[in-house]
N, C-alpha and C. Protein backbone atom coordinates (compact mmCIF):
# COMPACT_ATOMS: atom_id res chain seq x y z
N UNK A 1 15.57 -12.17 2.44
CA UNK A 1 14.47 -12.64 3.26
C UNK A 1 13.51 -13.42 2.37
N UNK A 2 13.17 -14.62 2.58
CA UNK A 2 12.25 -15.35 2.23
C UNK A 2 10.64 -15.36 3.09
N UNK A 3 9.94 -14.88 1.60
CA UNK A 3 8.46 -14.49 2.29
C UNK A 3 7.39 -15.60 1.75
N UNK A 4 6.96 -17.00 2.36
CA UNK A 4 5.92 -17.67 2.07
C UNK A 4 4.91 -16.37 1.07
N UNK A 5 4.47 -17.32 0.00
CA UNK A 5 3.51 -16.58 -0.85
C UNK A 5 2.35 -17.50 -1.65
N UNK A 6 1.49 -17.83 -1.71
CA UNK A 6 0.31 -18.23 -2.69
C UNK A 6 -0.48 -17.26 -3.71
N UNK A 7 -0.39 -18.02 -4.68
CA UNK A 7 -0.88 -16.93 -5.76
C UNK A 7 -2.31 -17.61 -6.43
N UNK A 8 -3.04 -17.15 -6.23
CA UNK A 8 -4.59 -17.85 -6.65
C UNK A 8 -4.54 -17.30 -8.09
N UNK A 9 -3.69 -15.85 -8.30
CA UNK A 9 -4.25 -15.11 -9.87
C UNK A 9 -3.63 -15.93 -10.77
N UNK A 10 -3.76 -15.62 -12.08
CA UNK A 10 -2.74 -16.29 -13.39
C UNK A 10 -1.78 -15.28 -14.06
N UNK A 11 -1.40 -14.13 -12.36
CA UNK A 11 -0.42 -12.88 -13.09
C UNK A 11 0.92 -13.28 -12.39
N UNK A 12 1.58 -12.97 -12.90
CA UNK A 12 3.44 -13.30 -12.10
C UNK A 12 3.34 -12.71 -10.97
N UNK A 13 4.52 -13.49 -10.17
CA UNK A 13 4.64 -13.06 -8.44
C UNK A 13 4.76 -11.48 -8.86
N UNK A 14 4.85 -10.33 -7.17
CA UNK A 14 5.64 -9.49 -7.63
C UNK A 14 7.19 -9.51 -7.71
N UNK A 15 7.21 -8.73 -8.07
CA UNK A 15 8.75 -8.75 -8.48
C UNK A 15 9.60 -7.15 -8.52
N UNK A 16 10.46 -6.76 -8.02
CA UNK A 16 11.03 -5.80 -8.13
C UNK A 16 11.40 -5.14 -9.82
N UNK A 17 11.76 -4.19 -10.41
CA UNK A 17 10.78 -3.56 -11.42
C UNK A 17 12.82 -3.37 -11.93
N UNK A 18 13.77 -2.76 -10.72
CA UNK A 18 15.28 -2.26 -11.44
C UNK A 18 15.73 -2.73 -10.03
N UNK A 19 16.77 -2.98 -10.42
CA UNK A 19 18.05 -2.97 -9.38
C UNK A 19 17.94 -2.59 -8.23
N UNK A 20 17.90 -1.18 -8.01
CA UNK A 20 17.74 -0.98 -6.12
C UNK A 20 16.30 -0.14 -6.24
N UNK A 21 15.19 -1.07 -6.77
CA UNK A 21 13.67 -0.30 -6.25
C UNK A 21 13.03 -1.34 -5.11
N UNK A 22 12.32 -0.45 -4.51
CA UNK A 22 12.32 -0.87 -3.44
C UNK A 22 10.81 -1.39 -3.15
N UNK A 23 9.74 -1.13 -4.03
CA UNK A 23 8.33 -1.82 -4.37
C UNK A 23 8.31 -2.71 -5.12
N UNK A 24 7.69 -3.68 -4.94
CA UNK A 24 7.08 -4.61 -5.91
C UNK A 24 5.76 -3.98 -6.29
N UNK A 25 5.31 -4.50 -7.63
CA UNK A 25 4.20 -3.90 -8.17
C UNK A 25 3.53 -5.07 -7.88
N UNK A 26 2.19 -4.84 -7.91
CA UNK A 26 0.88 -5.93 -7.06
C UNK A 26 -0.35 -5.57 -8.43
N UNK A 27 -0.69 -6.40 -9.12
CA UNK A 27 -1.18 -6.48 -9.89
C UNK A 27 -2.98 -6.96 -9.88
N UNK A 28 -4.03 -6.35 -10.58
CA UNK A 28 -4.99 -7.04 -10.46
C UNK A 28 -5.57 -8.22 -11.09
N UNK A 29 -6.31 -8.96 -9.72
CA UNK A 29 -6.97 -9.95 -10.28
C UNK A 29 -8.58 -10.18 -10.52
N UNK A 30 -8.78 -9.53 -11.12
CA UNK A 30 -10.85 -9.51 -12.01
C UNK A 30 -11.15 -10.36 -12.83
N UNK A 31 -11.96 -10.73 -12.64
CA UNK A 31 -12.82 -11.67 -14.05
C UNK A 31 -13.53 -10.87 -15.11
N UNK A 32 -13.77 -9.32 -14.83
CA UNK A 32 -13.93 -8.90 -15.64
C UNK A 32 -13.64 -7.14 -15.31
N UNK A 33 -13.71 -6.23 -16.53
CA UNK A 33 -12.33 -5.20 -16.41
C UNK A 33 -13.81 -4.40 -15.63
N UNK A 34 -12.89 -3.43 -14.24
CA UNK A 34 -13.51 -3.01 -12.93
C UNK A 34 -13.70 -1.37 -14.12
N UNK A 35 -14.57 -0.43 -13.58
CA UNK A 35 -14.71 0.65 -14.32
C UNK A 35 -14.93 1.39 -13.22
N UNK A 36 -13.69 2.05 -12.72
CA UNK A 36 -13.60 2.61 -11.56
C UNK A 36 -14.21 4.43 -11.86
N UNK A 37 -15.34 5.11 -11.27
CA UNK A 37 -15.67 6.01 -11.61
C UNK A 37 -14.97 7.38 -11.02
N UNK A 38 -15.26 8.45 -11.22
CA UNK A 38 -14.32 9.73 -10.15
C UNK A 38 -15.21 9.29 -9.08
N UNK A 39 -13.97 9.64 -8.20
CA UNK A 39 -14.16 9.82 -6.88
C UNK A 39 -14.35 8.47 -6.23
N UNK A 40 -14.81 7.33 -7.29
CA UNK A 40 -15.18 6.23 -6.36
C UNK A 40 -14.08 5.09 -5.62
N UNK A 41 -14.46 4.52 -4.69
CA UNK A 41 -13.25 3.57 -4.47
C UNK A 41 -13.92 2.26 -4.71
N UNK A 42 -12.81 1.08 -4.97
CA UNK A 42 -13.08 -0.03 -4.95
C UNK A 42 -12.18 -0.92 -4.17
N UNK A 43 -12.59 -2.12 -3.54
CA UNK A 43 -11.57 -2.79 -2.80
C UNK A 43 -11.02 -3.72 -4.30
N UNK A 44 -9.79 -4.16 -4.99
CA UNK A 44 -9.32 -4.67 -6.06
C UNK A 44 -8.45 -6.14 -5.95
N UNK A 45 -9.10 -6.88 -5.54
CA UNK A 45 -7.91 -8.00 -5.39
C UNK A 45 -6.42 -8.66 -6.35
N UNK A 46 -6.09 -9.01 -5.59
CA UNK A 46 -4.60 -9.42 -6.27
C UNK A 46 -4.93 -10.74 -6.19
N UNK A 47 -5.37 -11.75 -5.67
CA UNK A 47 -5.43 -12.99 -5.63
C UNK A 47 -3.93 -13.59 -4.92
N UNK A 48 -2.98 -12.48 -4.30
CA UNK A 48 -2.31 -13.21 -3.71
C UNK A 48 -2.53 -13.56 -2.02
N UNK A 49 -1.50 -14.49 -1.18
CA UNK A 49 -1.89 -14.27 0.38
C UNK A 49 0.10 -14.35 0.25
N UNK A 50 0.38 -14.05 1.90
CA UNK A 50 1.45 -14.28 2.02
C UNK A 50 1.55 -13.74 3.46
N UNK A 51 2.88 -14.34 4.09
CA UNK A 51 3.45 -15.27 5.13
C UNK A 51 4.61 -13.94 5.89
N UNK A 52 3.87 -13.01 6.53
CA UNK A 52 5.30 -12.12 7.00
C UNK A 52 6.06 -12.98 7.88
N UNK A 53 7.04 -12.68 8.02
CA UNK A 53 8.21 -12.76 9.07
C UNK A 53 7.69 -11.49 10.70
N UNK A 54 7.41 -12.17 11.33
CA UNK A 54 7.45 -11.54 12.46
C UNK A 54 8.08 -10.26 12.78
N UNK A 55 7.82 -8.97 13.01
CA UNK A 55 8.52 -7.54 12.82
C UNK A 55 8.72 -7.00 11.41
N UNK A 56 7.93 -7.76 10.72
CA UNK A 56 7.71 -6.99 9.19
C UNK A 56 6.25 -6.22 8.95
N UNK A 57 6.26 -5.94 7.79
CA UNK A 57 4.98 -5.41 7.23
C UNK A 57 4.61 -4.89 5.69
N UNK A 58 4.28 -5.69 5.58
CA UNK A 58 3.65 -4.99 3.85
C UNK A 58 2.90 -3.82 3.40
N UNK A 59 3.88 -2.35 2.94
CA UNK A 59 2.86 -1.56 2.64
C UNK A 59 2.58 -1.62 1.39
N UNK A 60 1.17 -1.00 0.98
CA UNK A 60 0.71 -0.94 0.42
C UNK A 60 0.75 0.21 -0.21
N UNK A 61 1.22 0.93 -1.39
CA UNK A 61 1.23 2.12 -1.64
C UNK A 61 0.91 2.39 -3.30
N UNK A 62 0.23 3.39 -3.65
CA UNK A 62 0.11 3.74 -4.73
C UNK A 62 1.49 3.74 -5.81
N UNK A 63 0.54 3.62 -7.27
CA UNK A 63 1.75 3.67 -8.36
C UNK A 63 2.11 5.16 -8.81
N UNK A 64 3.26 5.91 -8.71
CA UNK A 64 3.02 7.12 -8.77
C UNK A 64 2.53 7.50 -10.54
N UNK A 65 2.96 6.76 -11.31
CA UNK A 65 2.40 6.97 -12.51
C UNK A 65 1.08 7.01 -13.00
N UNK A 66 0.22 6.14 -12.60
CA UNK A 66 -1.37 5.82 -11.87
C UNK A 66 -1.57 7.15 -11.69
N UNK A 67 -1.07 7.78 -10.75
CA UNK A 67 -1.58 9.09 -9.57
C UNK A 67 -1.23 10.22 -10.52
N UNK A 68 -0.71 9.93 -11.07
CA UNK A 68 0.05 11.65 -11.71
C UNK A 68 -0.84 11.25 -13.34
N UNK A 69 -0.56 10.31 -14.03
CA UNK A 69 -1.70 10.47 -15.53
C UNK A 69 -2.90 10.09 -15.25
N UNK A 70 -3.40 9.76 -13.98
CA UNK A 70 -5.00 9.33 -14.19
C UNK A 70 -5.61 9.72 -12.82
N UNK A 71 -5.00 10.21 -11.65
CA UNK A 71 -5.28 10.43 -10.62
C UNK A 71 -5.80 9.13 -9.73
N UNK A 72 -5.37 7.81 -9.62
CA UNK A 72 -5.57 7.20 -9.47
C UNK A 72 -4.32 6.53 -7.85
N UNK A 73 -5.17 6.07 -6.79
CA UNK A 73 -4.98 6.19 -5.79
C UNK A 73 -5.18 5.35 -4.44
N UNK A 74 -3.81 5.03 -3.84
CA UNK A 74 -4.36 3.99 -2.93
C UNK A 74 -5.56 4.53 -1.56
N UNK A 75 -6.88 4.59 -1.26
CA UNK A 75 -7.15 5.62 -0.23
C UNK A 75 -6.46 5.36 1.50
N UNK A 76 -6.17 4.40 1.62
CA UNK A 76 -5.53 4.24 2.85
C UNK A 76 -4.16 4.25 2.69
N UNK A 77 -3.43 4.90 2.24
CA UNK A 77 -2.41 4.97 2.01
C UNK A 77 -0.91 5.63 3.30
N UNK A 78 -0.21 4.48 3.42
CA UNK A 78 -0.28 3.09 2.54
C UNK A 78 -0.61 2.48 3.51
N UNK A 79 -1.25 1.48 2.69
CA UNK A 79 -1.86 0.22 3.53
C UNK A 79 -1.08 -1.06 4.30
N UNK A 80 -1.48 -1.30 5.43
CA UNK A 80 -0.73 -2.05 6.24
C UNK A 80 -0.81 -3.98 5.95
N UNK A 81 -0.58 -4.59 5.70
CA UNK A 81 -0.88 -6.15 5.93
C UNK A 81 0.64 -6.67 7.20
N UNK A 82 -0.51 -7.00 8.36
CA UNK A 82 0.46 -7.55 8.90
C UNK A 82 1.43 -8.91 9.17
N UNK A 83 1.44 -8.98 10.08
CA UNK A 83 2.46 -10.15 9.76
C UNK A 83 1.55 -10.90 10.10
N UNK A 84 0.67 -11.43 10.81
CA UNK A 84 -0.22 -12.46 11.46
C UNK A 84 -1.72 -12.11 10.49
N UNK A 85 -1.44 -11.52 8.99
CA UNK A 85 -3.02 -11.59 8.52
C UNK A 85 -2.45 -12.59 7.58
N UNK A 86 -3.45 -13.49 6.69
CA UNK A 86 -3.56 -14.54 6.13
C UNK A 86 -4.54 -14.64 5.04
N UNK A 87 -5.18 -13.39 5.21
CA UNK A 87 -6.30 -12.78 3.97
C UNK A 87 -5.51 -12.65 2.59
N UNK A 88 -6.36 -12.61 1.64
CA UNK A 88 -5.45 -12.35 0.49
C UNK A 88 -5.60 -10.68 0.63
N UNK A 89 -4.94 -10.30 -0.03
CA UNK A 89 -4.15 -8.86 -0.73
C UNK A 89 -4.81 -8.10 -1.26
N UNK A 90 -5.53 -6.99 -0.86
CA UNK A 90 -6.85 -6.49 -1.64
C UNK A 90 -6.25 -4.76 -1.70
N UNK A 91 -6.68 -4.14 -2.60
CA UNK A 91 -6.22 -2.64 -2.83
C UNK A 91 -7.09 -2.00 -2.70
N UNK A 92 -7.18 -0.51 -1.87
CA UNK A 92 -8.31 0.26 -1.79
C UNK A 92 -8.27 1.20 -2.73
N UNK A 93 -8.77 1.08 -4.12
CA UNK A 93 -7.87 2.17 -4.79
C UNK A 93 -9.22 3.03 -5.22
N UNK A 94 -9.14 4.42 -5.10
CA UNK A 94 -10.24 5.65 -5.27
C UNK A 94 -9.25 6.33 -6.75
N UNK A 95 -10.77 6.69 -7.60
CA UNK A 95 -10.13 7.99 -8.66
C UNK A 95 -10.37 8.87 -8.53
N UNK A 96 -9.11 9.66 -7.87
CA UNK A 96 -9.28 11.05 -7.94
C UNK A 96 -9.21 12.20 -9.64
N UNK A 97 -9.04 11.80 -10.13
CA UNK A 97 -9.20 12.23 -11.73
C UNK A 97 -10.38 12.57 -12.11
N UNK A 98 -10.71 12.84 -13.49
CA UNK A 98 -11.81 13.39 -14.07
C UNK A 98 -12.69 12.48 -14.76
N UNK A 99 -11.99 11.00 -15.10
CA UNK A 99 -12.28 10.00 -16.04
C UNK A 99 -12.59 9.03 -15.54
N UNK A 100 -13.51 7.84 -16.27
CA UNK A 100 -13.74 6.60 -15.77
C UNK A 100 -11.94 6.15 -15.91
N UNK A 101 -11.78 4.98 -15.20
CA UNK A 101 -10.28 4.32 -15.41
C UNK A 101 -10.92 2.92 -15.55
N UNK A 102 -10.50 2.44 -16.64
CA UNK A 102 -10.26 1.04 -17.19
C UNK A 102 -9.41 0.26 -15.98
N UNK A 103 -10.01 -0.94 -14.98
CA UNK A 103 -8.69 -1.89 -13.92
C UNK A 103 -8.80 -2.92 -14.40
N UNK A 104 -8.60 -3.51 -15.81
CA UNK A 104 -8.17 -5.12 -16.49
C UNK A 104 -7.41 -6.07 -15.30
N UNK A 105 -7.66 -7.12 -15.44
CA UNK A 105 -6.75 -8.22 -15.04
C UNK A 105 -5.49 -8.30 -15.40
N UNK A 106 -4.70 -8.13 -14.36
CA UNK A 106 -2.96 -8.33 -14.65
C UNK A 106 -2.49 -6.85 -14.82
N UNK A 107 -3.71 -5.63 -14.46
CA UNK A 107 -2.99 -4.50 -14.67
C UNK A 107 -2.27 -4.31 -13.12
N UNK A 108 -1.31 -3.57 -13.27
CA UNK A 108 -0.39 -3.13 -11.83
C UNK A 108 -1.21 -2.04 -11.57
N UNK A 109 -1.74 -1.50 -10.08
CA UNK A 109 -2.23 -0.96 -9.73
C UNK A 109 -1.85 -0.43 -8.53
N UNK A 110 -0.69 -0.91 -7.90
CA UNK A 110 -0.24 -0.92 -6.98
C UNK A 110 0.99 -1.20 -6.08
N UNK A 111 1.97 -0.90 -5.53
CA UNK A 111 3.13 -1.15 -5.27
C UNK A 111 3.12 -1.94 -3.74
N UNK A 112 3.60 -2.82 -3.50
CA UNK A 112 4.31 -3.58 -1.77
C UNK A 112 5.61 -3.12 -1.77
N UNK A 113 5.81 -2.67 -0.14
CA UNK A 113 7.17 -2.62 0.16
C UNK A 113 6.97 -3.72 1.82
N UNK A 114 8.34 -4.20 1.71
CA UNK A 114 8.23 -5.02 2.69
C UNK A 114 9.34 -4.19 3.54
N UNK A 115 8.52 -4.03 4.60
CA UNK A 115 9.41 -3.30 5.78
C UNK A 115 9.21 -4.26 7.42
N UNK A 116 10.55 -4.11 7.80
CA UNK A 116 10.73 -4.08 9.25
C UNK A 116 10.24 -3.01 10.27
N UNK A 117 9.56 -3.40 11.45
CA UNK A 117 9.01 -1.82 11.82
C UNK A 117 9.47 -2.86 13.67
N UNK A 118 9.49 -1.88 14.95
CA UNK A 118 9.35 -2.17 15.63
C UNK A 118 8.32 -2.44 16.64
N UNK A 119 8.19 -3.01 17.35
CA UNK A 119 7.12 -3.04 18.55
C UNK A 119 7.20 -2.24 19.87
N UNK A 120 6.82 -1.12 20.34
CA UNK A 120 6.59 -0.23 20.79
C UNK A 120 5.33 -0.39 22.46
N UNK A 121 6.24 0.34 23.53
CA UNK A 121 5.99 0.01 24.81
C UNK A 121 5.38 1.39 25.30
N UNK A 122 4.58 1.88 26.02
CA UNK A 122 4.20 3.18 26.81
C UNK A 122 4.29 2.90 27.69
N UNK A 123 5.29 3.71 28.26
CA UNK A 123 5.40 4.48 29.80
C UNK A 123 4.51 5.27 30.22
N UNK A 124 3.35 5.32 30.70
CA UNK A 124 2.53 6.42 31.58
C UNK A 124 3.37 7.22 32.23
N UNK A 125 3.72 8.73 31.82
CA UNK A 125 4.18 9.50 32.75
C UNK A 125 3.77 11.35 32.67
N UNK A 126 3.84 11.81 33.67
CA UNK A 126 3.28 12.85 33.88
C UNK A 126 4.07 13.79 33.05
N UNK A 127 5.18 14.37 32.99
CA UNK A 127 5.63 15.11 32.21
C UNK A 127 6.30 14.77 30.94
N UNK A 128 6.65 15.24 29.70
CA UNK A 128 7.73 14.93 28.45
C UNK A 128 8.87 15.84 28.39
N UNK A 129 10.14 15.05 27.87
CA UNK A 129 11.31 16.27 28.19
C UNK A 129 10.89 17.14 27.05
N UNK A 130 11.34 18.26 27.37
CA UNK A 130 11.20 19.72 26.68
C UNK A 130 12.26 19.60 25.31
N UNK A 131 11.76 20.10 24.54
CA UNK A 131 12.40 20.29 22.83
C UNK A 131 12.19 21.20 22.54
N UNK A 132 13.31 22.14 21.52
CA UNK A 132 13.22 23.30 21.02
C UNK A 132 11.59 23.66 19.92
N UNK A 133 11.09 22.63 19.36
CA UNK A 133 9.59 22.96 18.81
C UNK A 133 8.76 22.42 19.60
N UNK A 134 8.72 22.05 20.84
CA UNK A 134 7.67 22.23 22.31
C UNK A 134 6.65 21.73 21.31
N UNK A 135 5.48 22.43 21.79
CA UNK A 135 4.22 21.86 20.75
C UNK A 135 3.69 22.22 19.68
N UNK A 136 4.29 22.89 19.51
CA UNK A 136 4.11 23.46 17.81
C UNK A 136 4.00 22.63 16.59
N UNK A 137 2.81 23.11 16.32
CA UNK A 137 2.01 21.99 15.53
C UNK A 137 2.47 22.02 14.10
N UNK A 138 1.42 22.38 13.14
CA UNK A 138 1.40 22.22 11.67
C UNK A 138 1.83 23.67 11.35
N UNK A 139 2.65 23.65 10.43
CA UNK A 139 3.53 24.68 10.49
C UNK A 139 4.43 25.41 10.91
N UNK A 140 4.30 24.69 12.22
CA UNK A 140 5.37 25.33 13.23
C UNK A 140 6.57 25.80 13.00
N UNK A 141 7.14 24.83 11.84
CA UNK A 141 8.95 24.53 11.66
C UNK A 141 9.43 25.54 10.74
N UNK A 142 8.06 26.07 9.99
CA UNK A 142 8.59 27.00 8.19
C UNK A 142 7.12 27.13 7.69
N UNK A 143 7.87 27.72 6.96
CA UNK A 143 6.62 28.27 6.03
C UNK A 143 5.89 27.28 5.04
């Protein structure tokens, strides 16, 4: 699949990382290095825009390495860009950690997956067929 892309930053497209991974890493673009505090979030641009294909979608998802040595985190996770936005590429990323985190220019901060999703119709109707976990909520299934 070919995805129209503009890149305003001076960091490489993304690019898939091995063989069958399935994120591209999304990198930041600052003029000067962001000093993200605990707990705080920042919106982080990439300086890219790009062109879905109709029935796609770009998520947005945290780097798990980020999250696990620095607690570092997409907060809307994951984040949606749809096919008809035209904005550039911005990351909501919060530190959940103990430490300020250093976000330099050209650091990866973030992963895209480009997915197909469908478009979805409601029927108004009075009853739903019956299933063995009925309405059983959070926890319902196990322990």
């Amino acid at each position: 699949m070919n995805i129209k892309i503009i890149n305003k930053s001076d960091n490489a497209l993304p690019a898939y990382e091995s063989e069958h991974a399935a994120g591209m890493d999304l990198c930041a673009f600052v003029a000067e290095t962001v000093l993200l505090q605990p707990m705080q979030r920042q919106l982080i641009p990439t300086g890219l825009f790009i062109e879905l294909p109709v029935g796609h979608e770009a998520q947005i998802r945290p780097r798990s390495g980020l999250a696990l040595k620095h607690g570092i985190t997409v907060l809307n996770s994951p984040g949606t860009v749809d096919a008809d936005y035209r904005g550039e590429i911005k990351v909501l990323l919060i530190n959940m950690g103990t430490e300020v985190f250093e976000i330099k220019n050209g650091e990866r901060i973030a992963q895209m997956i480009i997915s197909q999703h469908a478009t979805a119709e409601f029927a108004l109707v009075e009853t739903l067929t019956e299933s063995n976990r009925g309405a059983g909520g959070y926890g319902s299934t196990g322990k």
